[in-house]
Protein backbone atom coordinates (compact mmCIF):
# COMPACT_ATOMS: atom_id res chain seq x y z
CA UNK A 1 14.23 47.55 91.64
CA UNK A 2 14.73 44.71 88.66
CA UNK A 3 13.18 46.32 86.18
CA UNK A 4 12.57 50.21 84.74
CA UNK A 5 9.75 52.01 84.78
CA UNK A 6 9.46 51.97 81.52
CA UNK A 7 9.97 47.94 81.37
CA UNK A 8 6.97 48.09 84.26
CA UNK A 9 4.51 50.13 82.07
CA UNK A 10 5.21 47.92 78.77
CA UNK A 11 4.76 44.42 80.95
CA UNK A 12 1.60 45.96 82.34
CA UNK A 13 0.09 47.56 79.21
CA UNK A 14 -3.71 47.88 78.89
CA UNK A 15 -3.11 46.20 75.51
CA UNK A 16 -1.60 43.08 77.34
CA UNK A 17 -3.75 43.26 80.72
CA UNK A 18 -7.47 43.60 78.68
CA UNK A 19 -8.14 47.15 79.45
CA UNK A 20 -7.30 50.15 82.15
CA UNK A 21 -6.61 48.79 85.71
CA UNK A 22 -5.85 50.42 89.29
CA UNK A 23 -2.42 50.03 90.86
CA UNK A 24 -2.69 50.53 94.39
CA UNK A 25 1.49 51.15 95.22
CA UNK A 26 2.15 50.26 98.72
CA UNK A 27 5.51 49.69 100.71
CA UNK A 28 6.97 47.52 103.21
CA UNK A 29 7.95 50.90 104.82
CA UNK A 30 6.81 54.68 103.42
CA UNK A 31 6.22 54.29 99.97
CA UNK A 32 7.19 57.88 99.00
CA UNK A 33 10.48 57.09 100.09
CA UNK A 34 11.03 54.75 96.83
CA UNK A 35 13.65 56.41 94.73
CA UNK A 36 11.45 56.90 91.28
CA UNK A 37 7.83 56.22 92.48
CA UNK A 38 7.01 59.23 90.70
CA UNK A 39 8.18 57.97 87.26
CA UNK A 40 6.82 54.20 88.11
CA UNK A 41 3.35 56.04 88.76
CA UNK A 42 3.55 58.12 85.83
CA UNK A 43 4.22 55.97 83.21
CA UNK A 44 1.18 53.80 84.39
CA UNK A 45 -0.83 56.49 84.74
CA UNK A 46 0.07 57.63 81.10
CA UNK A 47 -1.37 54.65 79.19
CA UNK A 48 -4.77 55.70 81.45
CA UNK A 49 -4.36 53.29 84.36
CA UNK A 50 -5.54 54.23 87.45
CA UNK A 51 -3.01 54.91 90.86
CA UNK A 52 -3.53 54.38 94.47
CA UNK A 53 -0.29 55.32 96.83
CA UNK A 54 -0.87 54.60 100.09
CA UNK A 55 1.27 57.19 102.38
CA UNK A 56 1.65 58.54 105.52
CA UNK A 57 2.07 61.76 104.03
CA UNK A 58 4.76 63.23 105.67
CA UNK A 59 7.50 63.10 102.15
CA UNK A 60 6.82 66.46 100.97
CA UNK A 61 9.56 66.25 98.24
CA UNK A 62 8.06 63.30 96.32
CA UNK A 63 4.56 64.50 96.80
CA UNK A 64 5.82 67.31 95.23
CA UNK A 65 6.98 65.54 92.18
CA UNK A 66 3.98 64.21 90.97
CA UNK A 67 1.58 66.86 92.36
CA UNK A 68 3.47 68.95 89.44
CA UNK A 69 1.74 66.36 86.86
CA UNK A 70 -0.69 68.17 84.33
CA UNK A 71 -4.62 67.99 85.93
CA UNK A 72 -5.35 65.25 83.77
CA UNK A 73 -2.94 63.05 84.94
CA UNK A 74 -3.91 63.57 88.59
CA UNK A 75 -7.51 63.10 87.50
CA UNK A 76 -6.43 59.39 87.92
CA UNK A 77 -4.42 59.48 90.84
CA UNK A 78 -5.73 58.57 94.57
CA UNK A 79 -3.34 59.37 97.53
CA UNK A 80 -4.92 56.61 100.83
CA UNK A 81 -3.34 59.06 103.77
CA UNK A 82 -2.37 56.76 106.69
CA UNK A 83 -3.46 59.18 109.67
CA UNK A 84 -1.09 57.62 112.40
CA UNK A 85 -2.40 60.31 115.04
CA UNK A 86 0.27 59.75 117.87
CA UNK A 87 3.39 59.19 115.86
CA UNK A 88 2.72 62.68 113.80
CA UNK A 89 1.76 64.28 117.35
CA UNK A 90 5.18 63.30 118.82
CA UNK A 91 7.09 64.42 115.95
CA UNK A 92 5.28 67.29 115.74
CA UNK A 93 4.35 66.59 112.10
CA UNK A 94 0.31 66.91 112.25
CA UNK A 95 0.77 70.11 110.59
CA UNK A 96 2.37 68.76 107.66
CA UNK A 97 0.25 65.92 107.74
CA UNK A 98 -2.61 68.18 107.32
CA UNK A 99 -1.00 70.73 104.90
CA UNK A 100 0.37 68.28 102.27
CA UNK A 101 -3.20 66.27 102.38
CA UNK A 102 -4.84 69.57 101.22
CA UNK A 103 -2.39 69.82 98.76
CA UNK A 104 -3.28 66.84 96.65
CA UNK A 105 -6.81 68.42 96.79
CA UNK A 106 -5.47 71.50 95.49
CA UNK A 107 -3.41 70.21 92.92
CA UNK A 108 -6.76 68.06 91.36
CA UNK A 109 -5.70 64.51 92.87
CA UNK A 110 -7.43 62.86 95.74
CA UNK A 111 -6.67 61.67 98.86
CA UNK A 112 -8.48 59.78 101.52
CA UNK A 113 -7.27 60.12 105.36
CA UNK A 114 -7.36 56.99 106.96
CA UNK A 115 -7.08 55.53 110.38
CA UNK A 116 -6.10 52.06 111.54
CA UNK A 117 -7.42 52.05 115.07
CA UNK A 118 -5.74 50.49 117.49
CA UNK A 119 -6.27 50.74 121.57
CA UNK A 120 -4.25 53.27 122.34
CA UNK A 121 -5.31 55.45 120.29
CA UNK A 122 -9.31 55.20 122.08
CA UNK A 123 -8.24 58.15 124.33
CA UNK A 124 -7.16 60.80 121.77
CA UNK A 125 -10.46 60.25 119.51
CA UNK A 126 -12.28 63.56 120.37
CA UNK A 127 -8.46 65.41 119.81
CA UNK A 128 -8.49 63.12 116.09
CA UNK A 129 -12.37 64.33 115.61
CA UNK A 130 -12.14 68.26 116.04
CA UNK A 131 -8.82 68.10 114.27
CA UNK A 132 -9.97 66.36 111.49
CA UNK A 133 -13.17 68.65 110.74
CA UNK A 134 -11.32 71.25 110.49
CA UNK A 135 -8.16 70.10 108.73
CA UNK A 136 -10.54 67.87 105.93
CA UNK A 137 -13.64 69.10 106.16
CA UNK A 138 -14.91 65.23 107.26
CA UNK A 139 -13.87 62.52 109.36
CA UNK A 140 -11.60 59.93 108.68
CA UNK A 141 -12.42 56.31 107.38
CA UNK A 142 -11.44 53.81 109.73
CA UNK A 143 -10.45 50.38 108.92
CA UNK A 144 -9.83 47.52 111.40
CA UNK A 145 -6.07 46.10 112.25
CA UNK A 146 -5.71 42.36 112.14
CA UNK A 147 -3.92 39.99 114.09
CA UNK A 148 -2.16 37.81 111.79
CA UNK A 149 -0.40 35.41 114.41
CA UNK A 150 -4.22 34.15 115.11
CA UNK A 151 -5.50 31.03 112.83
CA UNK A 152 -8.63 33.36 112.42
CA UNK A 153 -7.04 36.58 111.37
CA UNK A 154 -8.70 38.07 114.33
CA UNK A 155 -9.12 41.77 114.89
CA UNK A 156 -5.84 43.22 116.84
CA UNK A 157 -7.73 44.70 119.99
CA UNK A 158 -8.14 43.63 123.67
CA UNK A 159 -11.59 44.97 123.49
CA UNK A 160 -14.92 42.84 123.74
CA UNK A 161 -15.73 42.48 119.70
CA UNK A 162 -18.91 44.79 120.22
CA UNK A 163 -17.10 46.87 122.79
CA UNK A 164 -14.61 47.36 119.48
CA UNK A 165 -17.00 48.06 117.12
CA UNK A 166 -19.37 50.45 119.18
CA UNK A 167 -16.58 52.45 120.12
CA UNK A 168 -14.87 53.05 116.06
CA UNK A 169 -18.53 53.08 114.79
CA UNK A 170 -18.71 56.74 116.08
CA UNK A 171 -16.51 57.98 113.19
CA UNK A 172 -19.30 56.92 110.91
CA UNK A 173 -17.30 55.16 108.17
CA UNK A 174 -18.84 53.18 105.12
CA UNK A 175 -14.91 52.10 105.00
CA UNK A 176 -15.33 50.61 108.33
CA UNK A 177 -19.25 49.59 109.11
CA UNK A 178 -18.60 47.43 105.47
CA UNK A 179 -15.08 45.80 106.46
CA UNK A 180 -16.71 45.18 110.24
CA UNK A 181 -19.25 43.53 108.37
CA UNK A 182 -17.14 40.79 106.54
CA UNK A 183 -14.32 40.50 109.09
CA UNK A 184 -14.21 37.10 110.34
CA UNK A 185 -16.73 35.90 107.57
CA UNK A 186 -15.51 32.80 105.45
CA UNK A 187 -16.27 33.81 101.41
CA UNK A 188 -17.44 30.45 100.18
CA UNK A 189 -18.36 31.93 96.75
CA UNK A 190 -16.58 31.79 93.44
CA UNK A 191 -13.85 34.36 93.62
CA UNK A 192 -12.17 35.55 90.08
CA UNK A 193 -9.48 37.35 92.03
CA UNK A 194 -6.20 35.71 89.61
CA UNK A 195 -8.18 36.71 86.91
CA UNK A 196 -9.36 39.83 87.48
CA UNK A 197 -6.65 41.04 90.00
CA UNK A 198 -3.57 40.19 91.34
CA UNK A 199 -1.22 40.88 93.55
CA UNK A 200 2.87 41.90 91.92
CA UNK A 201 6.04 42.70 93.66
CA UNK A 202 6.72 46.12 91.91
CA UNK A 203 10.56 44.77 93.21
CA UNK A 204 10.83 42.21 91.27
CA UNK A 205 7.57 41.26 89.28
CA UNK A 206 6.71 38.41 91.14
CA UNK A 207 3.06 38.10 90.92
CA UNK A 208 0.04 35.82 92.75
CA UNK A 209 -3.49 35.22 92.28
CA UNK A 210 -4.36 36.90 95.89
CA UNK A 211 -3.23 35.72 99.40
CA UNK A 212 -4.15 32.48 98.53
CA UNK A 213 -4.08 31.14 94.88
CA UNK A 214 -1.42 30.42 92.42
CA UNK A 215 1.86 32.17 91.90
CA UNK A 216 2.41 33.10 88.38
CA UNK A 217 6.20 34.41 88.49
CA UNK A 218 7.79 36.95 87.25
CA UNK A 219 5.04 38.61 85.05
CA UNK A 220 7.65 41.72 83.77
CA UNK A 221 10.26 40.00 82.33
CA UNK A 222 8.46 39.07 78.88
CA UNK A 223 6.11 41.97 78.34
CA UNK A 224 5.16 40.68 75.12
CA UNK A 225 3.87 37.03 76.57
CA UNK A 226 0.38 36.60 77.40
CA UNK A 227 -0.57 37.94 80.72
CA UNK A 228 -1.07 34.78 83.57
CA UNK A 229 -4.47 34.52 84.66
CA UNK A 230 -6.07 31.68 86.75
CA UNK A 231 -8.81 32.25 89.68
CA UNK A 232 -8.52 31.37 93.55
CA UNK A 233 -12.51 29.85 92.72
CA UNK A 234 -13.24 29.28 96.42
CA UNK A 235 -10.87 31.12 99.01
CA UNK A 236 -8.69 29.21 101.83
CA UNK A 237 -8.02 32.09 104.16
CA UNK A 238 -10.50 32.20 106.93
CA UNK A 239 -11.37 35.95 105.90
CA UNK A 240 -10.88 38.54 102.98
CA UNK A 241 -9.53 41.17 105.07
CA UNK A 242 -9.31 43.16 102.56
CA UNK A 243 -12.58 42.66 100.79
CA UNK A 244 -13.40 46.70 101.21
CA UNK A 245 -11.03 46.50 97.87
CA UNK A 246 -11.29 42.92 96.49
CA UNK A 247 -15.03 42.66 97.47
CA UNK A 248 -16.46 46.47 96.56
CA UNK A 249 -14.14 46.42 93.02
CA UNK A 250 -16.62 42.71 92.70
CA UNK A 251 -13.83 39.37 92.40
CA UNK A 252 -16.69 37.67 94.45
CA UNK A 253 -20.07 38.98 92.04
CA UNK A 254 -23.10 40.24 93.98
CA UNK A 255 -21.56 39.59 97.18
CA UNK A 256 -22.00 43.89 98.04
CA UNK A 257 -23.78 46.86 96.48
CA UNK A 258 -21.10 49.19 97.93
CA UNK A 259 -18.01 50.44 95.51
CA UNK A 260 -14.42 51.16 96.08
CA UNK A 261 -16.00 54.89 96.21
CA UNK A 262 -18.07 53.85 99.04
CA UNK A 263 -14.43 53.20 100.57
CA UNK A 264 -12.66 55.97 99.94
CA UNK A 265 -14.95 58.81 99.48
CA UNK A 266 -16.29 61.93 102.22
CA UNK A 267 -18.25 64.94 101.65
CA UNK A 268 -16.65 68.07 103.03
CA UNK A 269 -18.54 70.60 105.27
CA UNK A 270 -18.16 72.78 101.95
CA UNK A 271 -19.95 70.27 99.70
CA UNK A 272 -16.64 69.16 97.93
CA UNK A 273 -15.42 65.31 97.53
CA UNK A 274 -12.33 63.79 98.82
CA UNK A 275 -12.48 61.76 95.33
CA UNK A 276 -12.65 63.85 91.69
CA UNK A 277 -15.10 63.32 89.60
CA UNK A 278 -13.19 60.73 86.96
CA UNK A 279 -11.76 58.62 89.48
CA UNK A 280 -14.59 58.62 91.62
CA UNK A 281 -16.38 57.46 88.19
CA UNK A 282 -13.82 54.57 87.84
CA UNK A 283 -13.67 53.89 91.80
CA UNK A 284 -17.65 53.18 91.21
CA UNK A 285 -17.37 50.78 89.37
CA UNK A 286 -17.61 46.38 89.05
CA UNK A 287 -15.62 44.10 87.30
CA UNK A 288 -17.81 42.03 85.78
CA UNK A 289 -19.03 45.28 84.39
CA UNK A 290 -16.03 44.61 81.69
CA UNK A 291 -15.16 40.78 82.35
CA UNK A 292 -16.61 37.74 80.95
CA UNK A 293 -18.45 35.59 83.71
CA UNK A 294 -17.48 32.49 83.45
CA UNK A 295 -20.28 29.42 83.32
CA UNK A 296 -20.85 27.00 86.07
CA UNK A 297 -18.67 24.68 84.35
CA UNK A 298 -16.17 26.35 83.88
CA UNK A 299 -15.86 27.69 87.56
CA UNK A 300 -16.12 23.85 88.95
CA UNK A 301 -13.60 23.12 85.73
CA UNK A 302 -10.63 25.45 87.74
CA UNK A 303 -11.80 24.40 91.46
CA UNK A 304 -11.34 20.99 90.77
CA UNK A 305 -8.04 22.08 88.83
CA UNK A 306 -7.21 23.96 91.62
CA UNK A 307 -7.63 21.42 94.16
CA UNK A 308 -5.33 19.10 92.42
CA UNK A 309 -2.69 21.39 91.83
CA UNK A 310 -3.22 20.62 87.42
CA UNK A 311 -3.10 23.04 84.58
CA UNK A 312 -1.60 25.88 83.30
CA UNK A 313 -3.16 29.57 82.68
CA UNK A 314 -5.70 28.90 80.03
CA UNK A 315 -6.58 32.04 77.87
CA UNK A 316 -10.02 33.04 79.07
């Protein structure tokens, strides 16, 4: 890691970024095996940001760390549980799995259990099912893998496309009926992500617009310079495979009525939420609920500055 965590929380200050964000922390590998996640998390969370740390669950020791944060710092904190089914059966880790997701509940955080489907995986669904209702009170979400060797960012299955869908559909996900719905469609609207969002290498603070769009640099080094901003306007990537986050949070306005709650969220057979109450309230809702729109002038002003490669990051 380049920089501290404190260095991290000044560079990404709500003074300097406009207002109170979500961090969604995810590794090349486990990210609860980063030495000081806890303390990168925490000082975020302390100015009143927001934290997402995807997981697989299974690294009781730093779970433990910041489950021990007051309530009201775990009020803002989201654990995305990466349910990978045979991998915790073969190392007999479903049990800990299970525990330690109950635990953030417990401890006032949430969590959301998630599967990435994949083939294999089709004959062990009823096993994933009964265990599931009675581990988390719910099924999981399911979200769809992608294949990106293919031009089209195709979904990573050998099944039929509507063989593929019929047979995850049965989980009854809002995660997944909304991403199945947008997978493989081109966004040809005006997208503010670069403006709104971005995507930084916690590593190094290396930052981009999105996927596609404009690389700003290293965006911790001078936490006193005006934060980069400049919008991808119309999208080059055949799909936003992640639009359940991009889309739902609203860089492309009006495209969906569903939120990042929609996402995340379950009702237990008890009546209780996967998501608390505050961050369920922040999950809920848009960006352009606290963003200026730009005018149509302005939007064809950056496409066209896009397209030739001109400008810098004007102040908006």
């Amino acid at each position: 890691m380049k920089y501290s965590p404190e260095q991290v929380a000044r560079a990404l200050s709500p003074e300097r970024l406009g207002g109170l964000a979500l961090f969604n922390l995810c590794a090349d590998g486990e990210t609860l095996l980063l030495k000081d996640l806890d303390v990168y998390a925490r000082r975020l969370v302390e100015q009143g940001h927001y934290v997402e740390i995807v997981t697989n669950c299974t690294i009781t020791p730093m779970l433990d760390k910041i489950l021990a944060w007051d309530k009201d710092l775990l009020a803002h904190v989201e654990f995305k549980c990466s349910f990978h089914w045979l991998e915790l059966k073969k190392r007999k880790l479903l049990r800990v799995f299970a525990r330690n997701v109950n635990k953030i509940w417990d401890a006032g955080a949430s969590a959301c259990v998630e599967i990435t489907p994949s083939d294999e995986l089709i004959p062990y669904i009823d096993e994933i099912k009964d265990f599931s209702l009675k581990k988390f009170g719910a099924l999981p979400h399911i979200t769809i893998a992608r294949d990106d060797r293919t031009r089209g960012i195709e979904i990573l299955s050998k099944l039929p496309k509507e063989e593929f869908l019929k047979t995850w559909r049965q989980f009854d996900s809002t995660f997944f009926n909304y991403k199945a719905s947008i997978f493989g469609l081109r966004q040809e609207e005006f997208c503010y992500a670069g403006m709104w969002s971005a995507i930084i290498d916690l590593s190094n603070g290396q930052a981009k617009a999105c996927y596609c769009g404009r690389k700003f640099g290293d965006v911790f080094a001078n936490p006193d310079s005006e934060f980069p901003t400049f919008p991808v306007g119309k999208c080059s990537i055949a799909h936003c495979y992640n639009g359940h986050f991009w889309m739902t949070f609203g860089d492309i306005t009006d495209q969906t009525q569903f939120t990042y709650a929609d996402m995340r969220n379950r009702v237990r057979s008890d009546g209780r939420e996967w998501l608390n109450p505050k961050l369920k309230e922040f999950f809920s809702s848009k960006l352009s609920d606290n963003n200026r729109l730009l005018s149509d002038a302005e939007k064809l002003q950056y496409m066209i500055m896009n397209r030739l490669g001109l400008g810098e990051y004007p102040p908006i």
